[in-house]
C-alpha atoms as a PDB file:
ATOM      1  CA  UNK A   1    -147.662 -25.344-112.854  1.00  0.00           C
ATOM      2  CA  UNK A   2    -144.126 -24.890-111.753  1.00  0.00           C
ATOM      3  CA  UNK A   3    -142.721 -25.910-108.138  1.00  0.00           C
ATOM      4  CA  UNK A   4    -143.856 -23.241-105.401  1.00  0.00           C
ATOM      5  CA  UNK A   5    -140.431 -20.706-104.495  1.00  0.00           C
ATOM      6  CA  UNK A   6    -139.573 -21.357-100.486  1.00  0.00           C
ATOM      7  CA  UNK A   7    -138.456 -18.360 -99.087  1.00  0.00           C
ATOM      8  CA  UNK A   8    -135.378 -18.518 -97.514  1.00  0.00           C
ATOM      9  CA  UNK A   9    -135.824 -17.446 -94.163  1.00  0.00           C
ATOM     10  CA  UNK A  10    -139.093 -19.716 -93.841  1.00  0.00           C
ATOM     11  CA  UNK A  11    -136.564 -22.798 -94.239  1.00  0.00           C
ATOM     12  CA  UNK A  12    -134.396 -21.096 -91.474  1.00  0.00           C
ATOM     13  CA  UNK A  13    -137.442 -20.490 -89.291  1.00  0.00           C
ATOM     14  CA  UNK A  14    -137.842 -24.454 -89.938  1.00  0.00           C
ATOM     15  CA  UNK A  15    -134.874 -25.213 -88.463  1.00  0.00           C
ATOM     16  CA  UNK A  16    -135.353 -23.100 -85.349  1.00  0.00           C
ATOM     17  CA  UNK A  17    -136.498 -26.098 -83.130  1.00  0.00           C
ATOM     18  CA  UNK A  18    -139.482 -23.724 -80.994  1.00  0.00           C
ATOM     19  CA  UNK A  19    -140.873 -22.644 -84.498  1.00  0.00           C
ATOM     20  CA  UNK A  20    -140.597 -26.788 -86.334  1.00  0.00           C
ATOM     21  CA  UNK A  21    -144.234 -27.216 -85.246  1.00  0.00           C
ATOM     22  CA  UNK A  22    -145.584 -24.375 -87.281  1.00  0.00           C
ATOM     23  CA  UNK A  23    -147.062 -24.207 -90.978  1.00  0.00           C
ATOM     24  CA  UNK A  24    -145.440 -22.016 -93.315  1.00  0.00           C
ATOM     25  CA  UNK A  25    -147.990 -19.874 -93.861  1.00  0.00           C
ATOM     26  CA  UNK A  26    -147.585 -18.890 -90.023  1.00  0.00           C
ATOM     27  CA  UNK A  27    -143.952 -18.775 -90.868  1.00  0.00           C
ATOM     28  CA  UNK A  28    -144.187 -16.564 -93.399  1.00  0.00           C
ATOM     29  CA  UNK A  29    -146.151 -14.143 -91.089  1.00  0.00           C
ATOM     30  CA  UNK A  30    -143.342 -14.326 -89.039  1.00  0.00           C
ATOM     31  CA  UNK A  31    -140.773 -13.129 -91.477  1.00  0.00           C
ATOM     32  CA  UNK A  32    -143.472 -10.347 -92.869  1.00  0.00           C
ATOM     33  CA  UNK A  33    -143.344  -9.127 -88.938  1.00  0.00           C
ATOM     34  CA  UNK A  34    -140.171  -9.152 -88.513  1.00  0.00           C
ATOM     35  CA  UNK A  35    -136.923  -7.777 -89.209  1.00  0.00           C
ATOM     36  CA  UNK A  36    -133.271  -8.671 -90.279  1.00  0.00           C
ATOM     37  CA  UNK A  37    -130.645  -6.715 -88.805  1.00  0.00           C
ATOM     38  CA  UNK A  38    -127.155  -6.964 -88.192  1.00  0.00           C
ATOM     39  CA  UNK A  39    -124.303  -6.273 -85.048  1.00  0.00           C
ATOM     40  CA  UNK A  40    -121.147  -6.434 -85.711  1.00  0.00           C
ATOM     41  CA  UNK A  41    -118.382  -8.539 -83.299  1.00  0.00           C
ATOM     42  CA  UNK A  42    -118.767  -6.967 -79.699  1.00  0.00           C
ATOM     43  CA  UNK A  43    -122.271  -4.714 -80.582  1.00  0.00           C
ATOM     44  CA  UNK A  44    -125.041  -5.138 -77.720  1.00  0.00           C
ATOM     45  CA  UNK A  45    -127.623  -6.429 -78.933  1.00  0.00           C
ATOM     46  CA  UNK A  46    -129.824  -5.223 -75.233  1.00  0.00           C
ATOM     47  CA  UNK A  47    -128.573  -4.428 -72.050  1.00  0.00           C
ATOM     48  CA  UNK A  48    -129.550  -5.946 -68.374  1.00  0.00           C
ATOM     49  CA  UNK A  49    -132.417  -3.593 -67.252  1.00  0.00           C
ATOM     50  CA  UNK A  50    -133.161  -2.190 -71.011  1.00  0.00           C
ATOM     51  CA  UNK A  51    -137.146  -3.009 -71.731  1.00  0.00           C
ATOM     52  CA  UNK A  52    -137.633  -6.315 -73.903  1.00  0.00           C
ATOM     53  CA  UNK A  53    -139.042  -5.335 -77.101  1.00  0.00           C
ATOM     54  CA  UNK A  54    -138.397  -8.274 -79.222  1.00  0.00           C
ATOM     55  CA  UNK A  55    -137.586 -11.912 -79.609  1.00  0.00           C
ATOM     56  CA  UNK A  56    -134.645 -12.614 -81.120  1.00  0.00           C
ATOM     57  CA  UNK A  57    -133.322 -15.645 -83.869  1.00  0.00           C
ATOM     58  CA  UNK A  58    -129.866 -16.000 -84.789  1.00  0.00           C
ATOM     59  CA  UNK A  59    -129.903 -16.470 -88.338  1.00  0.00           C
ATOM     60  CA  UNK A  60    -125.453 -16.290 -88.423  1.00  0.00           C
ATOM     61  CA  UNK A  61    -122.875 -15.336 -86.092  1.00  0.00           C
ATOM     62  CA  UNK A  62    -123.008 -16.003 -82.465  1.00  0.00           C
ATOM     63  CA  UNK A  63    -124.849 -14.084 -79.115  1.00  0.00           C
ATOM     64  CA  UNK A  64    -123.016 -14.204 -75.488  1.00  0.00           C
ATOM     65  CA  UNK A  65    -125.152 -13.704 -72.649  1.00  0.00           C
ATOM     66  CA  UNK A  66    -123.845 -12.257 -69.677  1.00  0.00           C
ATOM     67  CA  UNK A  67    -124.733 -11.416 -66.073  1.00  0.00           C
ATOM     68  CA  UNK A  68    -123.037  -9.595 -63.319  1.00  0.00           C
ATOM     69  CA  UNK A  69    -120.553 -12.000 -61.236  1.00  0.00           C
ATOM     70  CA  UNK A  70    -117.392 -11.493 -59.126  1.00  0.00           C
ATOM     71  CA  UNK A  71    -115.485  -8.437 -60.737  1.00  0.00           C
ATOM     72  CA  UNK A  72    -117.024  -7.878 -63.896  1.00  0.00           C
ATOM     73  CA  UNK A  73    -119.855 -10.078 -66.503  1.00  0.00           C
ATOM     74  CA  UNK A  74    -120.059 -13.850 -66.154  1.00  0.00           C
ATOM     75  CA  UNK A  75    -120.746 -15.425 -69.349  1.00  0.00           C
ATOM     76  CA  UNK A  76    -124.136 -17.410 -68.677  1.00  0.00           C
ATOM     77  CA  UNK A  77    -124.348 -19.238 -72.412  1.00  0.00           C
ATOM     78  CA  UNK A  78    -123.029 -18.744 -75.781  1.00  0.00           C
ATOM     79  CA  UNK A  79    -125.730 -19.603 -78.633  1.00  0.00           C
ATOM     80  CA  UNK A  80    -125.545 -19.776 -82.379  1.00  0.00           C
ATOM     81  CA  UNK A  81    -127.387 -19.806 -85.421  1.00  0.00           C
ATOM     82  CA  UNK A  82    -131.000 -21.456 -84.798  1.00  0.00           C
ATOM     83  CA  UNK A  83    -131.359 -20.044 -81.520  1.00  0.00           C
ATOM     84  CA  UNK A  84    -133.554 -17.756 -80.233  1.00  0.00           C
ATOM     85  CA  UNK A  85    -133.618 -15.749 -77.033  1.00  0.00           C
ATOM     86  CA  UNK A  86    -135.005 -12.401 -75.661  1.00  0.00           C
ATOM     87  CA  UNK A  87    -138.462 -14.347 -74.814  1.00  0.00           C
ATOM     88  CA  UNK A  88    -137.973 -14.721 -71.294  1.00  0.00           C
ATOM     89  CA  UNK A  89    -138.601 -11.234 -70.237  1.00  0.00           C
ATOM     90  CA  UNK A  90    -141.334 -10.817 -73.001  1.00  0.00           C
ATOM     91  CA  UNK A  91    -143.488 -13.725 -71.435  1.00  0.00           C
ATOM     92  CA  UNK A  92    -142.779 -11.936 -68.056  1.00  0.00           C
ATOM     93  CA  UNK A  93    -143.650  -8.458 -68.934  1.00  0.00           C
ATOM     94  CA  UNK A  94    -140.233  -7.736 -67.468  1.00  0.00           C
ATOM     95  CA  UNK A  95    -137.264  -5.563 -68.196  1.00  0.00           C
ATOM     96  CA  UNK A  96    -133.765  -8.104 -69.287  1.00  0.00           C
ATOM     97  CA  UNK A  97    -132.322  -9.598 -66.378  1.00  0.00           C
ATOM     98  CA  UNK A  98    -129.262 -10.260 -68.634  1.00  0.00           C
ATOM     99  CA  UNK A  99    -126.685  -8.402 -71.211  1.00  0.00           C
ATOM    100  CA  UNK A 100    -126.430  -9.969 -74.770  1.00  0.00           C
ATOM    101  CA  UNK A 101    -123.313  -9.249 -76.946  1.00  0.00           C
ATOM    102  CA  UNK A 102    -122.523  -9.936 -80.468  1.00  0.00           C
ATOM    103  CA  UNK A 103    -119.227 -12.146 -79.944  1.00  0.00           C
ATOM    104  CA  UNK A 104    -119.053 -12.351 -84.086  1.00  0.00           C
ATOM    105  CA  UNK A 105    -120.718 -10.253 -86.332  1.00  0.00           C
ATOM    106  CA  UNK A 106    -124.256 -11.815 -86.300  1.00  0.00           C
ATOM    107  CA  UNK A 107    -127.536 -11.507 -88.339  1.00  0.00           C
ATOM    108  CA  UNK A 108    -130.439 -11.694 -86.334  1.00  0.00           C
ATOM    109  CA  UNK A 109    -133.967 -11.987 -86.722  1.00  0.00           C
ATOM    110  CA  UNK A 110    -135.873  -9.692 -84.404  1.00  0.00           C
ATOM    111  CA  UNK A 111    -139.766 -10.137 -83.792  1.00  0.00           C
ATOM    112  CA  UNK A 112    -141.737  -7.573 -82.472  1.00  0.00           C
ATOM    113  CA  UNK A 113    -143.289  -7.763 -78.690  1.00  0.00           C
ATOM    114  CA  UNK A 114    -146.893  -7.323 -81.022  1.00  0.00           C
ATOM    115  CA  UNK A 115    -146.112  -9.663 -83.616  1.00  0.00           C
ATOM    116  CA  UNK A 116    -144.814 -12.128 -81.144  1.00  0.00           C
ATOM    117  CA  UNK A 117    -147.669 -11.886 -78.817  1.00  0.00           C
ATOM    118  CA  UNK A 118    -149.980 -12.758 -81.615  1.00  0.00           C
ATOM    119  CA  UNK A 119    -148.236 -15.288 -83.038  1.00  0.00           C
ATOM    120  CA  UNK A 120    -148.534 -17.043 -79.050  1.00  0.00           C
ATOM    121  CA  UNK A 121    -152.380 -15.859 -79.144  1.00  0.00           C
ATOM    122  CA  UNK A 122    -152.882 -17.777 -82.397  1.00  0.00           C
ATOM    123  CA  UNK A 123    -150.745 -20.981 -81.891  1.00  0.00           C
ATOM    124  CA  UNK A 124    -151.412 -22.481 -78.902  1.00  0.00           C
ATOM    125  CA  UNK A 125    -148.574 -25.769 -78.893  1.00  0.00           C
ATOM    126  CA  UNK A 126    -146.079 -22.538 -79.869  1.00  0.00           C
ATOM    127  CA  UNK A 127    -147.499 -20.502 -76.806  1.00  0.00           C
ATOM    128  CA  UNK A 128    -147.245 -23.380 -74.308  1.00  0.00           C
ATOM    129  CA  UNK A 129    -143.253 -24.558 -75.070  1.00  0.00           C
ATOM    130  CA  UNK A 130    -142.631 -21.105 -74.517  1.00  0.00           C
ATOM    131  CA  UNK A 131    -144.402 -20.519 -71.474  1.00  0.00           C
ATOM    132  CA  UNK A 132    -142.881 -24.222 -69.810  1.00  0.00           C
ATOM    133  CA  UNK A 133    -139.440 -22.595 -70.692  1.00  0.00           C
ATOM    134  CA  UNK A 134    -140.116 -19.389 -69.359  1.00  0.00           C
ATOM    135  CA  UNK A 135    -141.280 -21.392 -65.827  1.00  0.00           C
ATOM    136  CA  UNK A 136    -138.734 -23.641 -66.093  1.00  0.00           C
ATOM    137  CA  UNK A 137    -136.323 -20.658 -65.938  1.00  0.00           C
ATOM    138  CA  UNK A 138    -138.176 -18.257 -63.128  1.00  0.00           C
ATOM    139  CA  UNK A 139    -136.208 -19.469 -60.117  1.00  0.00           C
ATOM    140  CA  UNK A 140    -133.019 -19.190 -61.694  1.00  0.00           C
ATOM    141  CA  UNK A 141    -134.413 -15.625 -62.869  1.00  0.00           C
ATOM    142  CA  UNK A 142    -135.311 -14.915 -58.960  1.00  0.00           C
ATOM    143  CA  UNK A 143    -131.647 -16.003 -58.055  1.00  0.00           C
ATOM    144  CA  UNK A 144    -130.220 -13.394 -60.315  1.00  0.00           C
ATOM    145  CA  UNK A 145    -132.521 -10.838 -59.168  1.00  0.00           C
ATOM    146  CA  UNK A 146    -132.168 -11.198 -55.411  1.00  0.00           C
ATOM    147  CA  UNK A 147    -128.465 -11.397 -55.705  1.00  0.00           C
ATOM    148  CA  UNK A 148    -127.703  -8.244 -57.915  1.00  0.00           C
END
């Protein structure tokens, strides 16, 4: 029998340290519920107060998240490939506190609110990293709001 094919973006999805504790069947869900899509260099990818519909991997490029500060955006972080972000105001039921810009043209996998509720629902070691980050980041959340 010859050697089982790995699909490519299952090996990314391995390297994405929230998603290393998963199988690759669940992996492969993943991918099947999600969706590739590109920005290029200086594209939004959402917009502080837009509804969060998605969680989002970098597979290339690079994402700058922004805030309001002073006399224009403050640049909060700058992530890369393996990344993800977006999950904050999913876990929250929230709209996004924050901007995020392409700052190079990036690929990025986007999951689904649905798919990415379900994928919490059904993997509970997945569901509680994200829900420590998520409190982990609340009062800096709380600062942003009560400042704007």
């Amino acid at each position: 029998m010859p050697d089982a094919i790995e699909h490519s973006l299952v090996k990314v999805l391995r390297s994405v340290p929230d998603f290393a504790v998963l199988d690759d069947p669940t992996l492969l869900q993943i991918v099947g519920a999600s969706s590739n899509l590109f920005w290029p260099e200086g594209a939004t990818v959402f917009e502080r107060g837009s509804e969060s519909e998605a969680l989002y991997i970098i597979l290339s490029g690079e994402v700058s998240i922004t805030e309001p500060g002073g006399d224009g955006e403050v640049e909060v972080s700058r992530i890369g490939p393996g990344t993800s972000f977006g999950e904050l105001s999913l876990l929250l039921h929230t709209t996004h506190s924050r901007d995020a810009r392409a700052t190079q043209a990036s690929e990025l996998m986007v999951i689904p609110r649905q798919s990415f509720e379900e994928l919490l629902a059904s993997n509970p070691d997945l569901a509680h990293t994200f829900r420590h980050r998520a409190e982990e980041r609340r009062p800096v959340r709380g600062e942003v709001e009560e400042g704007a």
